[in-house]
N, C-alpha and C. Protein backbone atom coordinates (compact mmCIF):
# COMPACT_ATOMS: atom_id res chain seq x y z
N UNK A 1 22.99 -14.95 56.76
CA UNK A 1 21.81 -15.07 55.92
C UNK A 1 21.70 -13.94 54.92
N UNK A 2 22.27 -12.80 55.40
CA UNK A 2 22.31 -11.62 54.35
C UNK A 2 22.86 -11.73 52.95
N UNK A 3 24.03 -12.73 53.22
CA UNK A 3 24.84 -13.13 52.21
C UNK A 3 24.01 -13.76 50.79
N UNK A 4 23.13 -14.44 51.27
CA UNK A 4 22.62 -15.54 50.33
C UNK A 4 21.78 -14.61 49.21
N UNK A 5 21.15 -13.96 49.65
CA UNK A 5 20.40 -12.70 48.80
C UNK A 5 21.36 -12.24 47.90
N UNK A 6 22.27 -11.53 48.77
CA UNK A 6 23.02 -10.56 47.94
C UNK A 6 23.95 -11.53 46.86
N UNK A 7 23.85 -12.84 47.10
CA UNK A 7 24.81 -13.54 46.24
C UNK A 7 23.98 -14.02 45.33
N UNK A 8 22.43 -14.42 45.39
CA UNK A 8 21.61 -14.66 44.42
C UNK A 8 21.52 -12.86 43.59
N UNK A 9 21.28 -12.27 43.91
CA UNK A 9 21.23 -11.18 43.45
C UNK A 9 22.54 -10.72 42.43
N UNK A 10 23.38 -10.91 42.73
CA UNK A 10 25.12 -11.06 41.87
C UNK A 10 25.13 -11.66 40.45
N UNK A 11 24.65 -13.42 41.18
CA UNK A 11 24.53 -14.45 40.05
C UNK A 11 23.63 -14.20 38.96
N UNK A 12 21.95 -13.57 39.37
CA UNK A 12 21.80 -13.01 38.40
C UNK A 12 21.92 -12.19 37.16
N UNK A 13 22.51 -11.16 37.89
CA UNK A 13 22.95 -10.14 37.72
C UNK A 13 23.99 -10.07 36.50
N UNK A 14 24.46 -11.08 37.21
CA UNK A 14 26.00 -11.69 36.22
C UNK A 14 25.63 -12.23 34.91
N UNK A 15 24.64 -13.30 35.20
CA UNK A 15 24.31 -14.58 33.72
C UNK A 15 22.95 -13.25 32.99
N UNK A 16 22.29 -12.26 33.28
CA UNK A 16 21.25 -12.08 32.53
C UNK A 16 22.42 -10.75 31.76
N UNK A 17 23.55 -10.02 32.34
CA UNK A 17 24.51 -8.57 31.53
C UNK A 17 24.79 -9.71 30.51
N UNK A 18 25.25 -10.90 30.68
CA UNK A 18 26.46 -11.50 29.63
C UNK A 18 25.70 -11.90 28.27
N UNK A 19 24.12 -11.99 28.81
CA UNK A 19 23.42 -12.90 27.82
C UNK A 19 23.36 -11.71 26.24
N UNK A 20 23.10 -12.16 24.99
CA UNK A 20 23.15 -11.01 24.25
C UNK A 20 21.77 -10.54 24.28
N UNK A 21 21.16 -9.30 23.62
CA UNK A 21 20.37 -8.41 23.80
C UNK A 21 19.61 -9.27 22.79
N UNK A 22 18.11 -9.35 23.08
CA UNK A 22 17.01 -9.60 22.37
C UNK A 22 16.64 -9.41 20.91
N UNK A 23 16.69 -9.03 19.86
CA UNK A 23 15.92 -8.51 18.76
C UNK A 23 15.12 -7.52 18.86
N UNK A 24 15.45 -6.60 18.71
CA UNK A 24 14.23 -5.67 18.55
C UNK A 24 13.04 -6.07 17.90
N UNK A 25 12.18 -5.30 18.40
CA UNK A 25 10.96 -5.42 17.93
C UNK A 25 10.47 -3.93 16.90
N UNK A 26 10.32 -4.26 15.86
CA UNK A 26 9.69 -2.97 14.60
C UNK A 26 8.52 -1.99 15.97
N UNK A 27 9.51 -0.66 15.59
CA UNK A 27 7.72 0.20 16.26
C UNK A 27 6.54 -0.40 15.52
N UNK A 28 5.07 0.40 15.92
CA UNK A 28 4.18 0.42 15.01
C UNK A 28 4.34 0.88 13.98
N UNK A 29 4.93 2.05 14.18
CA UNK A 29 5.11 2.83 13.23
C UNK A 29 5.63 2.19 12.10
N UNK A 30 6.93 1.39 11.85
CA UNK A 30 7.41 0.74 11.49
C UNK A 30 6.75 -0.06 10.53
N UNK A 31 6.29 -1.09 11.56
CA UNK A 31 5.62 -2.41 11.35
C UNK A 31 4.24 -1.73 10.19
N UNK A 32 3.46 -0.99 10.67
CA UNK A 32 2.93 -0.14 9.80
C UNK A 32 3.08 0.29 8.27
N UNK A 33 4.06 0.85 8.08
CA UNK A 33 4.71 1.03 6.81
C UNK A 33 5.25 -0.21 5.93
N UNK A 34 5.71 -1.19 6.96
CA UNK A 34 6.22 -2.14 6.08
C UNK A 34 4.87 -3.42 5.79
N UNK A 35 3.98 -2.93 6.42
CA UNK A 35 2.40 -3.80 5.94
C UNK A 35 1.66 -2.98 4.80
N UNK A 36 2.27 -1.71 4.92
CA UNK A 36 1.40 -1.04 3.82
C UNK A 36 2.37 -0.66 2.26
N UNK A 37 4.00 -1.15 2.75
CA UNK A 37 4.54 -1.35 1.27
C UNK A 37 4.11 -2.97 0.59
N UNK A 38 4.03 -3.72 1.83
CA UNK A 38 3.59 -4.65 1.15
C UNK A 38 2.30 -5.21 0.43
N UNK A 39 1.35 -3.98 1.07
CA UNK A 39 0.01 -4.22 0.70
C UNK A 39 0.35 -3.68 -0.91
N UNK A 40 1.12 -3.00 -1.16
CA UNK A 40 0.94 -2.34 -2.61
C UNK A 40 2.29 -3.58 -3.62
N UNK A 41 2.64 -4.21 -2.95
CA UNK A 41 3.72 -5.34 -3.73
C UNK A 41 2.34 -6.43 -3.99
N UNK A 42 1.45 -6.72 -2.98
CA UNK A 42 0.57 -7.75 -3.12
C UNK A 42 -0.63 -7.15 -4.02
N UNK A 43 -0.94 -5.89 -4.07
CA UNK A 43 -2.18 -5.36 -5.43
C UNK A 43 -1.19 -5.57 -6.33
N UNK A 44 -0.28 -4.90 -6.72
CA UNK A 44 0.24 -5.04 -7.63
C UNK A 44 0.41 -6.46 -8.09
N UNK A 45 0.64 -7.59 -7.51
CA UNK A 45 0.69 -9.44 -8.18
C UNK A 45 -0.74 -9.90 -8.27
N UNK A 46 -1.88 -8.98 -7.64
CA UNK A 46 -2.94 -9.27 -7.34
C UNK A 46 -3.93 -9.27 -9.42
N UNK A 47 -3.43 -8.02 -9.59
CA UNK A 47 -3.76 -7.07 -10.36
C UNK A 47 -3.12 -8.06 -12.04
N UNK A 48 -2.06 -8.28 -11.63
CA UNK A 48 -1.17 -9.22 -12.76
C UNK A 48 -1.50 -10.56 -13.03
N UNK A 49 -2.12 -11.22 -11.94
CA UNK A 49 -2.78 -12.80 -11.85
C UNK A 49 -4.03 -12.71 -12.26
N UNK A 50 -4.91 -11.77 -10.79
CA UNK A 50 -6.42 -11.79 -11.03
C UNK A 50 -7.54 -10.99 -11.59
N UNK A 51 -6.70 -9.85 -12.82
CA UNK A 51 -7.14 -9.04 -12.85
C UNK A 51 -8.25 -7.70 -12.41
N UNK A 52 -9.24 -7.55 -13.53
CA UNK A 52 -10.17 -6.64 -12.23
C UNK A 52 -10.92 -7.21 -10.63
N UNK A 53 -10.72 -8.10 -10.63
CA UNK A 53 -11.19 -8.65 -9.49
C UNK A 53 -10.09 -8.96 -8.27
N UNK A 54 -8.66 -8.69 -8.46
CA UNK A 54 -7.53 -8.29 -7.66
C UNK A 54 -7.56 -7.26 -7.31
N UNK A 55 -7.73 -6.47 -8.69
CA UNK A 55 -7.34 -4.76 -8.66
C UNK A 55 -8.53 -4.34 -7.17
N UNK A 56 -9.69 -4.83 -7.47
CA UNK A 56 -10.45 -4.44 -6.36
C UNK A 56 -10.69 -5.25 -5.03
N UNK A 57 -10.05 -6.04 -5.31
CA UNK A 57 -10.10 -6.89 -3.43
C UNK A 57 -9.22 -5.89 -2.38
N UNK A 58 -8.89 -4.92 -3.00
CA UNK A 58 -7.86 -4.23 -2.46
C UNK A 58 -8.41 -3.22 -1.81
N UNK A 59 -9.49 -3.19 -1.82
CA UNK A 59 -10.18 -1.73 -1.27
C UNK A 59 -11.56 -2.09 -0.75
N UNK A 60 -11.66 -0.97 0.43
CA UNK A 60 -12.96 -1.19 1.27
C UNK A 60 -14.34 -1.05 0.49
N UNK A 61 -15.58 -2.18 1.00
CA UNK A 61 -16.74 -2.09 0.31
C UNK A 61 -17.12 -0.44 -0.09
N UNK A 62 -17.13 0.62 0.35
CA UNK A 62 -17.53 1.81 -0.30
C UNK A 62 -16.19 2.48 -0.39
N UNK A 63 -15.69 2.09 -0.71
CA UNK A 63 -14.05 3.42 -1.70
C UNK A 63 -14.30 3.68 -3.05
N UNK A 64 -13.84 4.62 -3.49
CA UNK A 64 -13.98 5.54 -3.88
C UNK A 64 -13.09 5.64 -5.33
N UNK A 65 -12.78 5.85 -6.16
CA UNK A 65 -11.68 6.24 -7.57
C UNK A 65 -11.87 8.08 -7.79
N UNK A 66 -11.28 8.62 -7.63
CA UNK A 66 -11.59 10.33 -8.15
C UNK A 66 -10.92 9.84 -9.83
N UNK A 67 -11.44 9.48 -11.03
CA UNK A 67 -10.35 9.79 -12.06
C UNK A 67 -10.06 10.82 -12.54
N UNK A 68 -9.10 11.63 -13.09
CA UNK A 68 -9.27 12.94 -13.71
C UNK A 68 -10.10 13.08 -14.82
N UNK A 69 -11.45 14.23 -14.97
CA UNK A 69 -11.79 14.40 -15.63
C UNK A 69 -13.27 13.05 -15.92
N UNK A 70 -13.74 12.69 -14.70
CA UNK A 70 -14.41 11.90 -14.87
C UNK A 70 -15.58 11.90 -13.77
N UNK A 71 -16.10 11.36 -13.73
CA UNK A 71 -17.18 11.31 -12.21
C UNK A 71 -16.37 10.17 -11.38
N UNK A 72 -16.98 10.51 -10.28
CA UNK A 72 -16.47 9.35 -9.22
C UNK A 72 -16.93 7.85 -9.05
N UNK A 73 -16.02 7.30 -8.82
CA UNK A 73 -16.79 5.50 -9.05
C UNK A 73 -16.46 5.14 -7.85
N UNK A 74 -17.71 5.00 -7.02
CA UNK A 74 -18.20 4.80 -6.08
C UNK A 74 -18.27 3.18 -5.64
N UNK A 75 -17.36 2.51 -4.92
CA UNK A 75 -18.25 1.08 -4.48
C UNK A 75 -16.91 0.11 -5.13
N UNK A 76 -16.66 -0.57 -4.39
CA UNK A 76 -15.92 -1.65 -4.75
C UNK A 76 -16.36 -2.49 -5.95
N UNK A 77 -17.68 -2.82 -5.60
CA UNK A 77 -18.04 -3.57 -7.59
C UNK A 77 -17.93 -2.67 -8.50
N UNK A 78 -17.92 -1.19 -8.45
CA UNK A 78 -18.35 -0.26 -9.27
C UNK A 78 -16.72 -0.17 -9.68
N UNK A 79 -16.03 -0.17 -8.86
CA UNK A 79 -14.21 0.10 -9.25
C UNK A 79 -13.69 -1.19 -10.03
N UNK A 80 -14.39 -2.42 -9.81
CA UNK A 80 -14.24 -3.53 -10.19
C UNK A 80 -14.60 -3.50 -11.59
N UNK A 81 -15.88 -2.95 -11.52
CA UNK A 81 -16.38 -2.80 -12.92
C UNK A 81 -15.46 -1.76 -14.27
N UNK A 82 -15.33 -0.57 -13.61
CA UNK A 82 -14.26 -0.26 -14.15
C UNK A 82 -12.99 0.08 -14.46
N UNK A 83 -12.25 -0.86 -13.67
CA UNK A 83 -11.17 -1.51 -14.20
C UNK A 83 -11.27 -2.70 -15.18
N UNK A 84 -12.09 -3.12 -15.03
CA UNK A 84 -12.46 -4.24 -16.06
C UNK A 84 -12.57 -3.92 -17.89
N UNK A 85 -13.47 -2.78 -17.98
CA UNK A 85 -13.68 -1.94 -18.73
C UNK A 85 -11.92 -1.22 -18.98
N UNK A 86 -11.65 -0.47 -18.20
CA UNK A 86 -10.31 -0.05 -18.79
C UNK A 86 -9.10 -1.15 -19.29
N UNK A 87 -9.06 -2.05 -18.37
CA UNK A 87 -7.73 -3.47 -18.87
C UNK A 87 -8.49 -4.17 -20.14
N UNK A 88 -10.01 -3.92 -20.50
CA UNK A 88 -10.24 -4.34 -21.64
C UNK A 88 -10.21 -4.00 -23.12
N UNK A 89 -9.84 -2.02 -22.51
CA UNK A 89 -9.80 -1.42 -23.89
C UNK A 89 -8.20 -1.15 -24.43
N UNK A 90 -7.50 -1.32 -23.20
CA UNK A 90 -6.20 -0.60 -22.43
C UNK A 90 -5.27 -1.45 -22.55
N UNK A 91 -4.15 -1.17 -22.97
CA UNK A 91 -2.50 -2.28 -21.53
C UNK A 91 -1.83 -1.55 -21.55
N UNK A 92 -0.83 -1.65 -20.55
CA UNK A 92 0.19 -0.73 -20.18
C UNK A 92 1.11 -1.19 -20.23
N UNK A 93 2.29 -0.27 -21.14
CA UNK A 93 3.38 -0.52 -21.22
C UNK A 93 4.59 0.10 -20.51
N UNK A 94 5.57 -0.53 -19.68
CA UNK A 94 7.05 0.28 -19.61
C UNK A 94 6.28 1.30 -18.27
N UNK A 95 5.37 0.86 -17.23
CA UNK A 95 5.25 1.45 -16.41
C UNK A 95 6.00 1.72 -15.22
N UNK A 96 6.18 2.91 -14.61
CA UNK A 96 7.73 3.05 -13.49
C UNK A 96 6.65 3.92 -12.07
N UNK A 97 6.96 3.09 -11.08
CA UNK A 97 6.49 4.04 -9.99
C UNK A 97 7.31 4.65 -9.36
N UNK A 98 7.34 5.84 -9.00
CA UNK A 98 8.50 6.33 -7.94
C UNK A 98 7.22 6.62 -6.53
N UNK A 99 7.54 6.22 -5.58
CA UNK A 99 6.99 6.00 -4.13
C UNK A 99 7.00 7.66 -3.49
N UNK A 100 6.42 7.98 -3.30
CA UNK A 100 6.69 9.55 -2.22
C UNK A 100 6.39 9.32 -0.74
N UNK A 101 5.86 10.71 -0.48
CA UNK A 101 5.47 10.45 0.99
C UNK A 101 5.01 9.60 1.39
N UNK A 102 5.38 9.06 3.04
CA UNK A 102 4.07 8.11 3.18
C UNK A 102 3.91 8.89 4.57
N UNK A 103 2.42 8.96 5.08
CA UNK A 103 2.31 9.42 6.19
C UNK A 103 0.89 8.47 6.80
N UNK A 104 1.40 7.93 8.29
CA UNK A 104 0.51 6.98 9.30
C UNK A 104 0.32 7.83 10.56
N UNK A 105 -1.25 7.73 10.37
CA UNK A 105 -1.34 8.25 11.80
C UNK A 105 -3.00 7.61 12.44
N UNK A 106 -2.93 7.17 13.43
CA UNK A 106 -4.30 6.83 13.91
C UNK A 106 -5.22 5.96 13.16
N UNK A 107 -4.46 4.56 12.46
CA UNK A 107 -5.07 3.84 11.58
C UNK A 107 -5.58 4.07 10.10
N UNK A 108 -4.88 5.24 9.70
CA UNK A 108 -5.43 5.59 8.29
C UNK A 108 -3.55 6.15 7.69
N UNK A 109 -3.63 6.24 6.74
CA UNK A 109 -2.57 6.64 6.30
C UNK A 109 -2.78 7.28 4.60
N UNK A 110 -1.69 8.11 4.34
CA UNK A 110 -1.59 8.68 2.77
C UNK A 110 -0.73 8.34 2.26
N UNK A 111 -0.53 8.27 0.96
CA UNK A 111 0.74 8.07 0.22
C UNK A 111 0.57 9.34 -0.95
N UNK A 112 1.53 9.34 -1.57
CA UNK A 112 1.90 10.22 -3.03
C UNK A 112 2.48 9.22 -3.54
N UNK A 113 2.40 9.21 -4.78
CA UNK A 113 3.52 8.66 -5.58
C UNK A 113 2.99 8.95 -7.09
N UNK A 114 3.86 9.60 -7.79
CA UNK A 114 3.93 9.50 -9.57
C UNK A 114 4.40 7.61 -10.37
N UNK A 115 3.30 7.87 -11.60
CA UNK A 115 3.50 6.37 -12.09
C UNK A 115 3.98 7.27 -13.64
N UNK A 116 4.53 6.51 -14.02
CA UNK A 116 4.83 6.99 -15.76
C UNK A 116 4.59 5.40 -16.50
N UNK A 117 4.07 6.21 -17.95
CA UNK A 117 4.53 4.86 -18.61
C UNK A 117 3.58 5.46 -20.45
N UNK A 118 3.29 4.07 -20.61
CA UNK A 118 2.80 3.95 -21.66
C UNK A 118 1.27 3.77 -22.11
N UNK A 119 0.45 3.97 -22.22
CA UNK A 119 -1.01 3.77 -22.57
C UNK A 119 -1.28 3.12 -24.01
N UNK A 120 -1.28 1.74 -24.37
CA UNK A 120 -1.86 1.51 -25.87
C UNK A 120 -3.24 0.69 -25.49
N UNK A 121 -4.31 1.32 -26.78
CA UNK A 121 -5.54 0.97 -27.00
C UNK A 121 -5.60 -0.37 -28.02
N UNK A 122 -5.56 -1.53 -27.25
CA UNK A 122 -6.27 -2.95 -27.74
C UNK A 122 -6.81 -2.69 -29.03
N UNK A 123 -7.08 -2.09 -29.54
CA UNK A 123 -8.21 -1.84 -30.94
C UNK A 123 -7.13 -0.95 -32.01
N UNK A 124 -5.71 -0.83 -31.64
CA UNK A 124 -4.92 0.37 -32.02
C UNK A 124 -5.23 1.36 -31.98
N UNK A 125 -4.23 2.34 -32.69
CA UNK A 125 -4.52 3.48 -32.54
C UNK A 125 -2.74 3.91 -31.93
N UNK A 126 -2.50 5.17 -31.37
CA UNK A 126 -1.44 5.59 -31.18
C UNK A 126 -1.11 5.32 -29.36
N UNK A 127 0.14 5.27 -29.59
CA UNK A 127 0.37 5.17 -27.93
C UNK A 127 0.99 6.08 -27.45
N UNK A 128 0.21 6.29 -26.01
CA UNK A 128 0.17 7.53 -25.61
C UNK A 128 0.84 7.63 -24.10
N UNK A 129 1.94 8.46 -24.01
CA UNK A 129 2.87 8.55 -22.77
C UNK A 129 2.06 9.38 -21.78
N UNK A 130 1.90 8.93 -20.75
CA UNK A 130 1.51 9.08 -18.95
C UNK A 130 2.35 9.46 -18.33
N UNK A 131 2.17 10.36 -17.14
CA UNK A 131 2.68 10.93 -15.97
C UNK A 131 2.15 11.32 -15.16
N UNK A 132 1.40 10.41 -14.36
CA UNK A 132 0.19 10.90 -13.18
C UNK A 132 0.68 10.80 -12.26
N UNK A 133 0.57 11.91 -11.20
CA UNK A 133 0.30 12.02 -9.74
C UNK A 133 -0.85 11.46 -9.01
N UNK A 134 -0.65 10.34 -7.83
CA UNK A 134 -1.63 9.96 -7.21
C UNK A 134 -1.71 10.10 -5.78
N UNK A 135 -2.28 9.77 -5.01
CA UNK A 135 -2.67 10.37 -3.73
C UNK A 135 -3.87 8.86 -3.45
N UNK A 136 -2.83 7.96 -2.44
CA UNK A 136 -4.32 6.81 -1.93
C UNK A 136 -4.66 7.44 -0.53
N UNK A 137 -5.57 7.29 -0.51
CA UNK A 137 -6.16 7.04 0.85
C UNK A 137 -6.34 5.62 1.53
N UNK A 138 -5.52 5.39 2.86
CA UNK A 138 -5.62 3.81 3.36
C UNK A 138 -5.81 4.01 4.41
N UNK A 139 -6.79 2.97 5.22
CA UNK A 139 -7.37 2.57 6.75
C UNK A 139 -7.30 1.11 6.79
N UNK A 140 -6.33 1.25 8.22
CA UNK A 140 -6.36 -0.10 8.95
C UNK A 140 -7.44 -0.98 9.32
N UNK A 141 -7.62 -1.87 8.83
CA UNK A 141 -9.15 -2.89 8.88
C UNK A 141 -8.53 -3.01 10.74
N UNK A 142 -10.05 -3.71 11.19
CA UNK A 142 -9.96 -4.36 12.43
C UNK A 142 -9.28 -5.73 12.77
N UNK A 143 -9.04 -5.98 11.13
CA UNK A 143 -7.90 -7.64 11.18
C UNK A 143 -6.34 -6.93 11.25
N UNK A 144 -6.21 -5.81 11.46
CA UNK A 144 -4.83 -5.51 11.12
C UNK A 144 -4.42 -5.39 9.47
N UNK A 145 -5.27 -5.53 8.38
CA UNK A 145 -5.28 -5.64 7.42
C UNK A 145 -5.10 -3.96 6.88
N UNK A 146 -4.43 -3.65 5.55
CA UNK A 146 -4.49 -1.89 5.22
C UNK A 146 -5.45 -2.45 4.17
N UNK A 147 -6.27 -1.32 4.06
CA UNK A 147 -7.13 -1.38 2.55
C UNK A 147 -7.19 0.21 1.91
N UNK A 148 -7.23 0.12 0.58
CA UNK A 148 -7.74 1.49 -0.17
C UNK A 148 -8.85 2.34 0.36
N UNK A 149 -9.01 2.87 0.48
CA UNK A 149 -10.53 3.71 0.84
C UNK A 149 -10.45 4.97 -0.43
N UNK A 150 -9.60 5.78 -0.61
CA UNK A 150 -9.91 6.67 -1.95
C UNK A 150 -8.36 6.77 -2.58
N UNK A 151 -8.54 7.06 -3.69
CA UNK A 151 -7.45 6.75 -4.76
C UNK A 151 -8.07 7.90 -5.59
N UNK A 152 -6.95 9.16 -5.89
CA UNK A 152 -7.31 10.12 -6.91
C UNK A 152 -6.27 10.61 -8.04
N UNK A 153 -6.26 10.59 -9.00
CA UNK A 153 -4.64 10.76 -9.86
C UNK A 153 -5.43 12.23 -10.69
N UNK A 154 -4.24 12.55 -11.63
CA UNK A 154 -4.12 13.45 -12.60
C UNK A 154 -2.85 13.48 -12.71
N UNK A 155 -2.22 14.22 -14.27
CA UNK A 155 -1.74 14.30 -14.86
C UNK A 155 -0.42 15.34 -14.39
N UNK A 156 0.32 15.11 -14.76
CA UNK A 156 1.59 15.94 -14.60
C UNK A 156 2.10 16.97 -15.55
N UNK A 157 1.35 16.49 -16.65
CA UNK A 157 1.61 17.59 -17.62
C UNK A 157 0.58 18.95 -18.22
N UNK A 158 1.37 19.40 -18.24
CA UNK A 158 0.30 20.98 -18.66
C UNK A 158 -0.45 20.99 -19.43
């Protein structure tokens, strides 16, 4: 009777080594980062389709804009509002992001990243070359969702 164990125990043993190994599964960590590059691939098509009203679905009811050299715009309609105001006076040309840090920890996360490009004013006038440093602030919604909470830029040049 000893036998029968130890031979079920074998057969197992045998068919579950041969089988191949599972798929990994993304850490959080991981899985994390790759929800929050995509959250910025989806503002960004958001922003290109639905304008100011993309640009701001992207961020929690009270977040925040620091602009340089400006007061703070407080409130998701209020960021809505002006972006609306800027893509109306504004377009951007030949814009390039380079991505920096990203750092996740405990449902909130930071990024860096420099944007360059072009600034022309709808009404003419001269066009004017950009190089801002930005800094978002993002928190994990309770859907698993990332959203903006503060967004602050300035300039790179002296």
């Amino acid at each position: 009777m000893t036998a029968l164990p130890l031979l079920i125990i074998l057969l197992i043993t045998i068919v579950t080594t041969g089988l191949p190994p599972s798929p990994q599964q993304p850490s959080s960590q991981e899985s994390d980062e790759m929800a929050i590059n995509e959250l910025y691939a989806q503002w960004s098509q958001a922003i290109a389709t639905r304008g100011a009203e993309g640009y701001a679905s992207f961020f929690v009811d009270n977040a925040a804009l620091l602009p340089p050299n400006a007061p703070a715009v407080e409130g998701r309609d209020a960021i809505r509002k002006w972006i609306e105001k800027t893509l109306a006076e504004y377009t951007t040309k030949d814009a390039r992001i380079s991505f920096g840090p990203l750092k996740i920890g405990n449902g909130w996360a930071t990024r860096r990243f420099t944007m360059t490009g072009q600034r022309v004013a709808k009404k003419g006038g001269e066009t004017v070359q950009f190089n801002n440093k930005y800094l978002d602030v993002i928190q994990k919604q309770a859907d698993g969702r990332w959203m903006f909470v503060y967004r602050m830029w300035s300039s790179n040049e002296g």
